[in-house]
PDB file of N, CA and C in Angstrom:
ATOM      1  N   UNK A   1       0.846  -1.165   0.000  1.00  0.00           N
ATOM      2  CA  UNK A   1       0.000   0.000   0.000  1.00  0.00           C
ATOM      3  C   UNK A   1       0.900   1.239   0.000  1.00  0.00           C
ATOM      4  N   UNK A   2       0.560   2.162  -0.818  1.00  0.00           N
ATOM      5  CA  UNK A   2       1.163   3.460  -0.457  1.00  0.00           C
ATOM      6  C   UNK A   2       0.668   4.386   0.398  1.00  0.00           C
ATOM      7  N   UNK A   3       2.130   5.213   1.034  1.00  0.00           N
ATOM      8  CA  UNK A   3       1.577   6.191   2.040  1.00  0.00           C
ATOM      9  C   UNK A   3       0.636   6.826   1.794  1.00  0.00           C
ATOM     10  N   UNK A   4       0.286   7.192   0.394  1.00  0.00           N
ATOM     11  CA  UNK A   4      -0.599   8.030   0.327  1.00  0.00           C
ATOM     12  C   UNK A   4      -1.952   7.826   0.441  1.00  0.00           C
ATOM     13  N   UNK A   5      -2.181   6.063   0.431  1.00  0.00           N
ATOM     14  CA  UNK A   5      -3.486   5.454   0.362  1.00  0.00           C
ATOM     15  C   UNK A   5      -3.852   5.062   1.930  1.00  0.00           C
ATOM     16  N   UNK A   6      -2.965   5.682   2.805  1.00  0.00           N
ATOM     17  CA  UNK A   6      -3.059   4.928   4.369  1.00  0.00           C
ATOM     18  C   UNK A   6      -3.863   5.994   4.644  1.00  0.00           C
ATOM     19  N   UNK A   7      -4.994   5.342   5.756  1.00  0.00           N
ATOM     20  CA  UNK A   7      -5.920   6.225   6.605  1.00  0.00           C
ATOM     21  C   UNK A   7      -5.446   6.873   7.221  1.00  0.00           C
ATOM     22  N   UNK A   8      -6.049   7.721   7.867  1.00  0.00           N
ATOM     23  CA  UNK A   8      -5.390   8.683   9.516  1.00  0.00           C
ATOM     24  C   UNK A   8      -5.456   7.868  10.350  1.00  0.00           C
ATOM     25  N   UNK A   9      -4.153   8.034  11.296  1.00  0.00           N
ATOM     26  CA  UNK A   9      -4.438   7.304  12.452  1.00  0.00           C
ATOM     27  C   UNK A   9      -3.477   5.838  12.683  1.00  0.00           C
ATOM     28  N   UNK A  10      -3.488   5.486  11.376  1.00  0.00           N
ATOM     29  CA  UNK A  10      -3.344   4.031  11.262  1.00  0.00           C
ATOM     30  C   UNK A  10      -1.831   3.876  11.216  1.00  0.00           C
ATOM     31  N   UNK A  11      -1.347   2.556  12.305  1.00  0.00           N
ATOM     32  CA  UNK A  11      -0.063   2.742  12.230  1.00  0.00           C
ATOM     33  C   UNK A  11       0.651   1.828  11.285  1.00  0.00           C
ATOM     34  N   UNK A  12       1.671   1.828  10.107  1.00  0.00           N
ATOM     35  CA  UNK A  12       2.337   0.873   9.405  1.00  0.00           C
ATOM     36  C   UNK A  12       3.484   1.014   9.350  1.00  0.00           C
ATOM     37  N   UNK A  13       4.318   0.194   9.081  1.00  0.00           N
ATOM     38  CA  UNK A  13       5.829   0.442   9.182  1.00  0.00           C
ATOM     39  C   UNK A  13       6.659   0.517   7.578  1.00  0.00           C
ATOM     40  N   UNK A  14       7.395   1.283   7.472  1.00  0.00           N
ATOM     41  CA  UNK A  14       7.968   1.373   5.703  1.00  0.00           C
ATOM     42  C   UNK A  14       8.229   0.698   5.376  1.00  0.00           C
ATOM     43  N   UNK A  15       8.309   0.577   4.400  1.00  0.00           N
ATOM     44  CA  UNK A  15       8.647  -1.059   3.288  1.00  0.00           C
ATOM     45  C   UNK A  15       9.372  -0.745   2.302  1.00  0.00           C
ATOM     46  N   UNK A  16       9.278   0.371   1.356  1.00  0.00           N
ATOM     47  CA  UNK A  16      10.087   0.591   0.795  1.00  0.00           C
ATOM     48  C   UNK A  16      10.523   1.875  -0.241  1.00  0.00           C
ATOM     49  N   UNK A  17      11.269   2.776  -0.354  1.00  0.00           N
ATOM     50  CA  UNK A  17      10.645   4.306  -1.043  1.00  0.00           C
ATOM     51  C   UNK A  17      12.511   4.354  -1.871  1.00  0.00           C
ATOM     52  N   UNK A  18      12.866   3.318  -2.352  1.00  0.00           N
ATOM     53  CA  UNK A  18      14.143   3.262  -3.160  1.00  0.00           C
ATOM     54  C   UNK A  18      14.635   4.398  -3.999  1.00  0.00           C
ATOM     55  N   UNK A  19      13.291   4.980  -4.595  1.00  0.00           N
ATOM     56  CA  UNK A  19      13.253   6.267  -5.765  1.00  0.00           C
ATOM     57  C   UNK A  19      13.270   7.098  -5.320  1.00  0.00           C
ATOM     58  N   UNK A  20      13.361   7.613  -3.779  1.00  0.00           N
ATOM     59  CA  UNK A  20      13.394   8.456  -2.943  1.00  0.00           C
ATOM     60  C   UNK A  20      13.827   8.636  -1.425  1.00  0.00           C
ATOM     61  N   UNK A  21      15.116   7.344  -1.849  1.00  0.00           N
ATOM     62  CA  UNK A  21      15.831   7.318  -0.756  1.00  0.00           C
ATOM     63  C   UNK A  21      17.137   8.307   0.218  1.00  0.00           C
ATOM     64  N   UNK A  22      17.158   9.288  -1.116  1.00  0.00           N
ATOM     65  CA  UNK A  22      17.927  10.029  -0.175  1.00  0.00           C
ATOM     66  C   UNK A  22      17.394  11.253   0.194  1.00  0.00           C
ATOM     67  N   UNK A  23      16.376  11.922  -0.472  1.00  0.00           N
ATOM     68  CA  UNK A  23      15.080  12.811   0.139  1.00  0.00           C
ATOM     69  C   UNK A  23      14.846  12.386   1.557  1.00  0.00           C
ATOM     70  N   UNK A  24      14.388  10.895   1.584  1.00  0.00           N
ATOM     71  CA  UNK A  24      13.816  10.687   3.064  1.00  0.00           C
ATOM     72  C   UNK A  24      15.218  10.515   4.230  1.00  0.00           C
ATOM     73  N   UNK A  25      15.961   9.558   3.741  1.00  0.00           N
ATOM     74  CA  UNK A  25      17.276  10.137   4.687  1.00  0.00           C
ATOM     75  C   UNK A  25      17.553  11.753   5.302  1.00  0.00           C
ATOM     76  N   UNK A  26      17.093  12.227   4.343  1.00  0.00           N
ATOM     77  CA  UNK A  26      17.122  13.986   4.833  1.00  0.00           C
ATOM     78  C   UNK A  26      16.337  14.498   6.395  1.00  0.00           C
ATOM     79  N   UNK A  27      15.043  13.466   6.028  1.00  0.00           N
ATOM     80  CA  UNK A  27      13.961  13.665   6.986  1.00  0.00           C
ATOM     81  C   UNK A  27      14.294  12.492   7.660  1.00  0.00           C
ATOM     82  N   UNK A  28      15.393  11.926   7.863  1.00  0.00           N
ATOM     83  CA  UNK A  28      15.173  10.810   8.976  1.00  0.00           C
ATOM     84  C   UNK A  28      14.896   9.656   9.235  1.00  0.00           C
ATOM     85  N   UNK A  29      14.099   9.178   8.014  1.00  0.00           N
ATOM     86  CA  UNK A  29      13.212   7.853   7.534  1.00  0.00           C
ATOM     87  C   UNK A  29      13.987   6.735   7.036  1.00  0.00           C
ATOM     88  N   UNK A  30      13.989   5.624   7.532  1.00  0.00           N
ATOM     89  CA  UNK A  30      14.853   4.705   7.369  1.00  0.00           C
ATOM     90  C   UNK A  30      13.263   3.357   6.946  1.00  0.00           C
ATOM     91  N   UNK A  31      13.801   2.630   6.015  1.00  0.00           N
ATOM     92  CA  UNK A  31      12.894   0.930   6.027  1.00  0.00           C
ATOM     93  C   UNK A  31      12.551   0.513   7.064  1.00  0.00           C
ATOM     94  N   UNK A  32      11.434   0.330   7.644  1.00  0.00           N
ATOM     95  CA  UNK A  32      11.054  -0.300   9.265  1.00  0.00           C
ATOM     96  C   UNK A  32      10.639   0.092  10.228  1.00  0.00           C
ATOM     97  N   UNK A  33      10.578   2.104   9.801  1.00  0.00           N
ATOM     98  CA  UNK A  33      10.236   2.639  11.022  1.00  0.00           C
ATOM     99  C   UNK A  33       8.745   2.769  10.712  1.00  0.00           C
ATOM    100  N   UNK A  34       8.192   2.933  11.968  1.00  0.00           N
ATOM    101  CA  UNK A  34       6.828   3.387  12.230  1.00  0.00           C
ATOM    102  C   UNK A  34       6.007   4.298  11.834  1.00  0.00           C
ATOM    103  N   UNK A  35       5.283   4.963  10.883  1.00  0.00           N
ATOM    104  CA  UNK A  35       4.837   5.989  10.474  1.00  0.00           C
ATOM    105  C   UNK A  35       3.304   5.684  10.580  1.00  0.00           C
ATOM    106  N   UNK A  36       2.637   7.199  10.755  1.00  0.00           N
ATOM    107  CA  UNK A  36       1.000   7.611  11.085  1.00  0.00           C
ATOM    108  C   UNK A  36       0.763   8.542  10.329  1.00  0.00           C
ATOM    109  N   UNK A  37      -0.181   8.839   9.479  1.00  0.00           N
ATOM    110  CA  UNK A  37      -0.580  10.007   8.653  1.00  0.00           C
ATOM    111  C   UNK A  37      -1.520  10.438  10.226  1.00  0.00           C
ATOM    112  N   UNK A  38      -1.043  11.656  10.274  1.00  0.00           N
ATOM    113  CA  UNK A  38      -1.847  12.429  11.366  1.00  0.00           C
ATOM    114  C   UNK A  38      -2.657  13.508  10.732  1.00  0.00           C
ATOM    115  N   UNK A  39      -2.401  13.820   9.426  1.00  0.00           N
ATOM    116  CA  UNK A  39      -3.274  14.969   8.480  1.00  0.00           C
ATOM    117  C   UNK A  39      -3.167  15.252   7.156  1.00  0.00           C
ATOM    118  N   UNK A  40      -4.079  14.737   6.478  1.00  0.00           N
ATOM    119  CA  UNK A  40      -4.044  15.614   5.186  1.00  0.00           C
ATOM    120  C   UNK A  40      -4.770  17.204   5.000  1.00  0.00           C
ATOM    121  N   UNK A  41      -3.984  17.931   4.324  1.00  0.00           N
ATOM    122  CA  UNK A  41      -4.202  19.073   4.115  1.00  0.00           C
ATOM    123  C   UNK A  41      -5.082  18.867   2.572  1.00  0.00           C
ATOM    124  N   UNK A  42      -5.874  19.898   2.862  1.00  0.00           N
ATOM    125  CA  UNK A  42      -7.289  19.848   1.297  1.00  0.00           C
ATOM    126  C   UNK A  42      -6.401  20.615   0.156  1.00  0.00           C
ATOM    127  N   UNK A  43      -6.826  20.410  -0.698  1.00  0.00           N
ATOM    128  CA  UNK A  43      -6.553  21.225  -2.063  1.00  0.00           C
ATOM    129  C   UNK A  43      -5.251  20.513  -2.600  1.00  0.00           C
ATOM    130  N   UNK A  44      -4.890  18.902  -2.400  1.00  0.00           N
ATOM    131  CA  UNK A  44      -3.686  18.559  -2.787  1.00  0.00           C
ATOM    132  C   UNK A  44      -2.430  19.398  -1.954  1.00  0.00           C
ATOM    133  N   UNK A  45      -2.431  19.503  -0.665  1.00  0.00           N
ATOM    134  CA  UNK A  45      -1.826  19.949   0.082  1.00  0.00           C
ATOM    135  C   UNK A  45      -1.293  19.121   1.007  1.00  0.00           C
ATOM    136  N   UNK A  46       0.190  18.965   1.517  1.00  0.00           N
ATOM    137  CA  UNK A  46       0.843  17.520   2.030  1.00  0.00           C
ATOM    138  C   UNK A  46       0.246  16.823   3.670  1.00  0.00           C
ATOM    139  N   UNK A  47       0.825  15.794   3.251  1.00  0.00           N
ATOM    140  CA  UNK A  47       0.598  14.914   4.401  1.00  0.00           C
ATOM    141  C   UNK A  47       1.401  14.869   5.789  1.00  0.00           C
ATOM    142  N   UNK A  48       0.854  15.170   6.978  1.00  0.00           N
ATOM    143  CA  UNK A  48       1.459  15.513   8.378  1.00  0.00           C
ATOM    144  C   UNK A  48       1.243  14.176   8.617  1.00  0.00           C
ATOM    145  N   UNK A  49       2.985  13.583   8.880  1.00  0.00           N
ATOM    146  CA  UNK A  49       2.727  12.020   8.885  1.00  0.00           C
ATOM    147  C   UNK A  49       3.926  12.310  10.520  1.00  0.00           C
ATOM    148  N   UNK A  50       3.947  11.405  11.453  1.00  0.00           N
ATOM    149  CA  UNK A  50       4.668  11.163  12.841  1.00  0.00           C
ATOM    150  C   UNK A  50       5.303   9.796  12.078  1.00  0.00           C
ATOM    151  N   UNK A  51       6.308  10.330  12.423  1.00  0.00           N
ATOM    152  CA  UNK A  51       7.543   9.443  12.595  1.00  0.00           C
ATOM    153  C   UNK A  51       8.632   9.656  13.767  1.00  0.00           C
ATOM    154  N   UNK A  52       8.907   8.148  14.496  1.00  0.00           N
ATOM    155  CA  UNK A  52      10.211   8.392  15.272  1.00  0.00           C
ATOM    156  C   UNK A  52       9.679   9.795  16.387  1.00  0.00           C
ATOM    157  N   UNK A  53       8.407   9.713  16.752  1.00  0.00           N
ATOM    158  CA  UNK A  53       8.104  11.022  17.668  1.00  0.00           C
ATOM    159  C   UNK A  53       8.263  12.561  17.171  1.00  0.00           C
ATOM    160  N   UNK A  54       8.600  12.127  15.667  1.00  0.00           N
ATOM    161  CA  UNK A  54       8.421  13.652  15.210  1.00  0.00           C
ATOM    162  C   UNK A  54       6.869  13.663  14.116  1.00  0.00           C
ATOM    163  N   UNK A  55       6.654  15.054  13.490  1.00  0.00           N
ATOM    164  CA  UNK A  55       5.604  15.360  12.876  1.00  0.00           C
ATOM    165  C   UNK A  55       6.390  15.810  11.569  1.00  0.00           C
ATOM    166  N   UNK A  56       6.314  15.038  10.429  1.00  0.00           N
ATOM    167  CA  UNK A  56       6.865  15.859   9.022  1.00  0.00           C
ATOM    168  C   UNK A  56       5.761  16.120   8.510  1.00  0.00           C
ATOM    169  N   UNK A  57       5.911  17.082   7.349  1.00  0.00           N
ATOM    170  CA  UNK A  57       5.595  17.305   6.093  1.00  0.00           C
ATOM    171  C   UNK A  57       5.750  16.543   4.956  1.00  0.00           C
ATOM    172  N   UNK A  58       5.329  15.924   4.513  1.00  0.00           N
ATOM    173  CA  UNK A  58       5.657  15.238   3.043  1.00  0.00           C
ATOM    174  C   UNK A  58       4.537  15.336   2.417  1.00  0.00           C
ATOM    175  N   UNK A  59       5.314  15.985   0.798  1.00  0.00           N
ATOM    176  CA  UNK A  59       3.976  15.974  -0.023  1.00  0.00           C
ATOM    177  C   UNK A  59       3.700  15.045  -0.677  1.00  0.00           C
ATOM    178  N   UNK A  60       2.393  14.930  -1.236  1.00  0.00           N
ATOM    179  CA  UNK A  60       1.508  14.243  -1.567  1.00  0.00           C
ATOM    180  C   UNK A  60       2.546  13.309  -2.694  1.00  0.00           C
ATOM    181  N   UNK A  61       3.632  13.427  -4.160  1.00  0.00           N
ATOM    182  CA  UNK A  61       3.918  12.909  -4.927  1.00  0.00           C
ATOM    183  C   UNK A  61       5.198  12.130  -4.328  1.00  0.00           C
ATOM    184  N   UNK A  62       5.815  12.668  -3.301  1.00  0.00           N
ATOM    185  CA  UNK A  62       6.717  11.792  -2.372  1.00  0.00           C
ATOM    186  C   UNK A  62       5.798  10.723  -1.779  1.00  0.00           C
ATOM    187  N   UNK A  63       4.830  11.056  -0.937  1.00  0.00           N
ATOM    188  CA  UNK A  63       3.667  10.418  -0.513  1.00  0.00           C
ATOM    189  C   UNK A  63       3.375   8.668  -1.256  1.00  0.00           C
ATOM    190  N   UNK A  64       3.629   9.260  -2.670  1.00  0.00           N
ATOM    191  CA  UNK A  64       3.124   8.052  -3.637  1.00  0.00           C
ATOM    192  C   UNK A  64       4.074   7.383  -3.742  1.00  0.00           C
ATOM    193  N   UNK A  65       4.957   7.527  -4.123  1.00  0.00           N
ATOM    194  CA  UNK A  65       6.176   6.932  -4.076  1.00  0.00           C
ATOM    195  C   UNK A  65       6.759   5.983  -2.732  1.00  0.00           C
ATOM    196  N   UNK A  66       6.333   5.658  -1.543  1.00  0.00           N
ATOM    197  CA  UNK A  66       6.561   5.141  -0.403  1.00  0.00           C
ATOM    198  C   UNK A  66       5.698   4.156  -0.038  1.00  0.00           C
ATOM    199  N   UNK A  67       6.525   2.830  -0.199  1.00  0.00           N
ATOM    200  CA  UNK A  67       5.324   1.788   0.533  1.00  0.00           C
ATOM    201  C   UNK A  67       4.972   1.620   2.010  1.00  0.00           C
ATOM    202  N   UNK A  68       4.508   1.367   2.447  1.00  0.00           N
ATOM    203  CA  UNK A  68       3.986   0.920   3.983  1.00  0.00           C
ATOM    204  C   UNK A  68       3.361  -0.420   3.687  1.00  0.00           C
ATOM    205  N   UNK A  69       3.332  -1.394   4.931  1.00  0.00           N
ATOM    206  CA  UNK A  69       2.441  -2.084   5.455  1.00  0.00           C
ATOM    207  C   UNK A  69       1.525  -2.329   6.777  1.00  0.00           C
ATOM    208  N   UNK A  70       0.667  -1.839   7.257  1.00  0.00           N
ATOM    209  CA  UNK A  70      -0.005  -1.807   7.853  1.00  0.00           C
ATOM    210  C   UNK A  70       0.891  -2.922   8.693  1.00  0.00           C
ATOM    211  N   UNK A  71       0.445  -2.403  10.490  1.00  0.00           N
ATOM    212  CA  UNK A  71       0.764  -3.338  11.751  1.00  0.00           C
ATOM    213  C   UNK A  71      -0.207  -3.942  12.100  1.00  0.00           C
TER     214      UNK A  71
END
């Protein structure tokens, strides 16, 4: 599933974002960690996802690009 298709709330752990692996290194994100979409913003506006006890920003076409699997 992609991040971008995960509910609010729901916790899954990364699986895999290869095409955008050194973007997310930037932000911290490693294969395995824990991530929560805590908000989408309207108008195609990015996703407030918690990771690792923090709150990022990532937009929506990074978003697509990132697998998760649900815990």
């Amino acid at each position: 599933m992609r991040l971008l298709d995960l509910p609010l709330n729901v916790h899954a752990r990364l699986l895999s974002f290869d095409e955008v692996r050194a973007k997310l290194k930037q932000y911290g994100l490693y294969i395995g960690d824990e991530i929560r979409v805590v908000r989408v913003a309207p108008l195609g506006g990015p996703l407030l996802v918690e990771v690792n006890g923090r709150e990022i920003a990532l937009g929506r076409a990074l978003a697509e690009k990132i697998l998760v699997e649900l815990k």
